[in-house]
N, C-alpha and C. Protein backbone atom coordinates (compact mmCIF):
# COMPACT_ATOMS: atom_id res chain seq x y z
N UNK A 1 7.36 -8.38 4.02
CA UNK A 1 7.59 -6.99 4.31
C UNK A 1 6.31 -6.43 4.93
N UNK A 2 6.13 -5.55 6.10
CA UNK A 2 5.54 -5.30 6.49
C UNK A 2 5.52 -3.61 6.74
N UNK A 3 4.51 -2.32 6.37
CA UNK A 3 4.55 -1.30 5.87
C UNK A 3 3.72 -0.31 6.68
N UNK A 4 3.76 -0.16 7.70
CA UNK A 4 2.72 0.91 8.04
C UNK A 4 3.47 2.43 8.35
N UNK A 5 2.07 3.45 8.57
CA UNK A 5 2.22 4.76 8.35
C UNK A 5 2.37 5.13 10.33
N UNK A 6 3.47 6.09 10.28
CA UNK A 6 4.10 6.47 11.80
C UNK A 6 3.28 7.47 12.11
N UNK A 7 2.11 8.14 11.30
CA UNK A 7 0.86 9.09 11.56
C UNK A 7 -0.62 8.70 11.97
N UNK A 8 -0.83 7.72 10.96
CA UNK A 8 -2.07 7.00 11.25
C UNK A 8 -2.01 5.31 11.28
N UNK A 9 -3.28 4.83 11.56
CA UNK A 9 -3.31 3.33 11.54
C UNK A 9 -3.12 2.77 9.74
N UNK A 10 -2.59 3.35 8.46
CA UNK A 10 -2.30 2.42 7.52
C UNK A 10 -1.24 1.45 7.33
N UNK A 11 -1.87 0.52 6.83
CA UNK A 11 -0.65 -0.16 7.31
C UNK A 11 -0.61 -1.61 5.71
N UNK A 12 0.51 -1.76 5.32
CA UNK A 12 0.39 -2.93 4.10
C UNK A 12 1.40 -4.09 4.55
N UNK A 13 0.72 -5.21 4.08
CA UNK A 13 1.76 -6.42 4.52
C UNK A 13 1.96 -7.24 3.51
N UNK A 14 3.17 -8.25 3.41
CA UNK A 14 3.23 -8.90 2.00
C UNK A 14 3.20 -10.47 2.65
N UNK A 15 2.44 -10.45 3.89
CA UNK A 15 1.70 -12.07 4.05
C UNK A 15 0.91 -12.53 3.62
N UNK A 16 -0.06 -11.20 2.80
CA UNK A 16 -1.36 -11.48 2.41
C UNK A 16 -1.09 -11.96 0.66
N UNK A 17 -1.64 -11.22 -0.13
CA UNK A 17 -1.35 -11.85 -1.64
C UNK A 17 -0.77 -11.16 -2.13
N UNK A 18 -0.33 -9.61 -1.76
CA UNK A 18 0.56 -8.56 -2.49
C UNK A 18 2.09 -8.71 -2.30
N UNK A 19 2.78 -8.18 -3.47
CA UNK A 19 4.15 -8.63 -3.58
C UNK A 19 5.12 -7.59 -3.21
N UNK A 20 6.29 -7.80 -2.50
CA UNK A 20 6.74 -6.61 -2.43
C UNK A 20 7.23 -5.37 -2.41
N UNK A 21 7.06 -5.71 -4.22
CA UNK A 21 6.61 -4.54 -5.27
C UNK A 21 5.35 -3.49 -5.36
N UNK A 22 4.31 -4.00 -4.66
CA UNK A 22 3.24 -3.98 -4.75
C UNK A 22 3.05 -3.12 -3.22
N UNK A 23 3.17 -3.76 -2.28
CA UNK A 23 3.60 -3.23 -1.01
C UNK A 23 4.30 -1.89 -0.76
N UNK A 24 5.34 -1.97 -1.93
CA UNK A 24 6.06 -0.48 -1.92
C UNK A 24 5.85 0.58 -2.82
N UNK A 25 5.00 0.16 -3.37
CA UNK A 25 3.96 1.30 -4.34
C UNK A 25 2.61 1.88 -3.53
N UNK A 26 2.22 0.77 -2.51
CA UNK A 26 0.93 0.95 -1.81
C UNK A 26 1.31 1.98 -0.76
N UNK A 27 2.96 2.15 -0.09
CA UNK A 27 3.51 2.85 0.41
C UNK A 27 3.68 4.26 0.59
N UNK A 28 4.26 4.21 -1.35
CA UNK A 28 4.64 5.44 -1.88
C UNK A 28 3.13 6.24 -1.96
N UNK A 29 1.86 5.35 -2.57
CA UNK A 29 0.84 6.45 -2.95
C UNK A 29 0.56 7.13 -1.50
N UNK A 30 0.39 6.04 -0.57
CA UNK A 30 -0.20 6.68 0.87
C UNK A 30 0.81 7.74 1.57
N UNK A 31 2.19 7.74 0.67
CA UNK A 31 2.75 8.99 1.22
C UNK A 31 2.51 10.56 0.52
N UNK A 32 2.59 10.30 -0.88
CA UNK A 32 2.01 10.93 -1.91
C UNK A 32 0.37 11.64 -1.43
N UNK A 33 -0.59 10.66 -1.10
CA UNK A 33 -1.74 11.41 -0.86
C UNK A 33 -1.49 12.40 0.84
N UNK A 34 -0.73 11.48 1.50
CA UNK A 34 -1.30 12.15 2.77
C UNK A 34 0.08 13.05 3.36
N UNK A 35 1.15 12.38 3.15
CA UNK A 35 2.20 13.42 3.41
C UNK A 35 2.77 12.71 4.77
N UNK A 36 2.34 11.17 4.98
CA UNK A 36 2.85 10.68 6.23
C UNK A 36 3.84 9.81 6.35
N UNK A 37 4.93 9.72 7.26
CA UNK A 37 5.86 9.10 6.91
C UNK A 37 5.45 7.73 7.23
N UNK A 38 6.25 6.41 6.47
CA UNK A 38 5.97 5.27 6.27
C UNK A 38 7.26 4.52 6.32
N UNK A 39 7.31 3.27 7.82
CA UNK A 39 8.41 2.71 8.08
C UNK A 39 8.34 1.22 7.39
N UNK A 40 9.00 0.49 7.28
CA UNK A 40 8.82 -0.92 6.69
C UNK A 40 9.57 -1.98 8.14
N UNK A 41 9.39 -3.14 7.94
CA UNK A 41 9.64 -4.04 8.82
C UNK A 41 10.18 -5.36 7.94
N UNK A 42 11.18 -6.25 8.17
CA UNK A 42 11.17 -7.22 7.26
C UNK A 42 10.56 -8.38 7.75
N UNK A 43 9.57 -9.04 7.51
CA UNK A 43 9.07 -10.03 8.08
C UNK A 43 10.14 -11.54 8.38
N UNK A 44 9.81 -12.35 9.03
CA UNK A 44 10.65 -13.70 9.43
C UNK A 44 10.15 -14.20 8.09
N UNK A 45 10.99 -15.27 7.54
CA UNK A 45 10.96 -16.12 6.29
C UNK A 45 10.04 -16.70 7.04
N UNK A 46 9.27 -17.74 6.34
CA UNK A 46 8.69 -19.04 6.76
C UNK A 46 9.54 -20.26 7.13
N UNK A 47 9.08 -20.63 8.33
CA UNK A 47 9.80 -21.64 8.67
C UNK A 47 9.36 -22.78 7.94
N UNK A 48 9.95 -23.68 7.45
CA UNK A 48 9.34 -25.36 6.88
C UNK A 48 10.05 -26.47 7.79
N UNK A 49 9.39 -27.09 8.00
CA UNK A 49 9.28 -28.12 8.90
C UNK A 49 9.63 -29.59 8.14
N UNK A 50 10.45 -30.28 8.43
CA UNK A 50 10.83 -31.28 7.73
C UNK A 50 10.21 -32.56 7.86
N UNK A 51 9.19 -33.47 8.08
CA UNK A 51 9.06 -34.48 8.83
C UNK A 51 9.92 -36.00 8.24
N UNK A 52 10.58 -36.05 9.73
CA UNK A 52 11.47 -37.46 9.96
C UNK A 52 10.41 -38.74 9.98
N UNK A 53 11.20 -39.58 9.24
CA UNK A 53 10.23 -41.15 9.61
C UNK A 53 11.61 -41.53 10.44
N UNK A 54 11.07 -42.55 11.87
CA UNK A 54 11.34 -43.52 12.05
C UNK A 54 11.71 -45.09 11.51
């Protein structure tokens, strides 16, 4: 999940170590303090790669 503010450059992502619980609390306070609205994005899953033997 990916979280930034449509006023300023804040912005939270859940690639890093925060969960997306965590992400949407980091959301809520930065709307709470500043009064700016805040869009989310859903990030692509991770792709996994299988490797074939010959």
């Amino acid at each position: 999940m990916y979280k930034y503010c449509l006023e300023c450059g804040w912005q939270v992502s859940t690639s890093g170590d925060l969960t997306e619980r965590e992400a949407s609390e980091a959301a809520i306070e930065h709307f709470v303090e500043t009064g700016h609205a805040v869009e989310s994005l859903r990030l692509p899953s991770p792709v996994v790669f299988e490797e074939t033997h010959s």
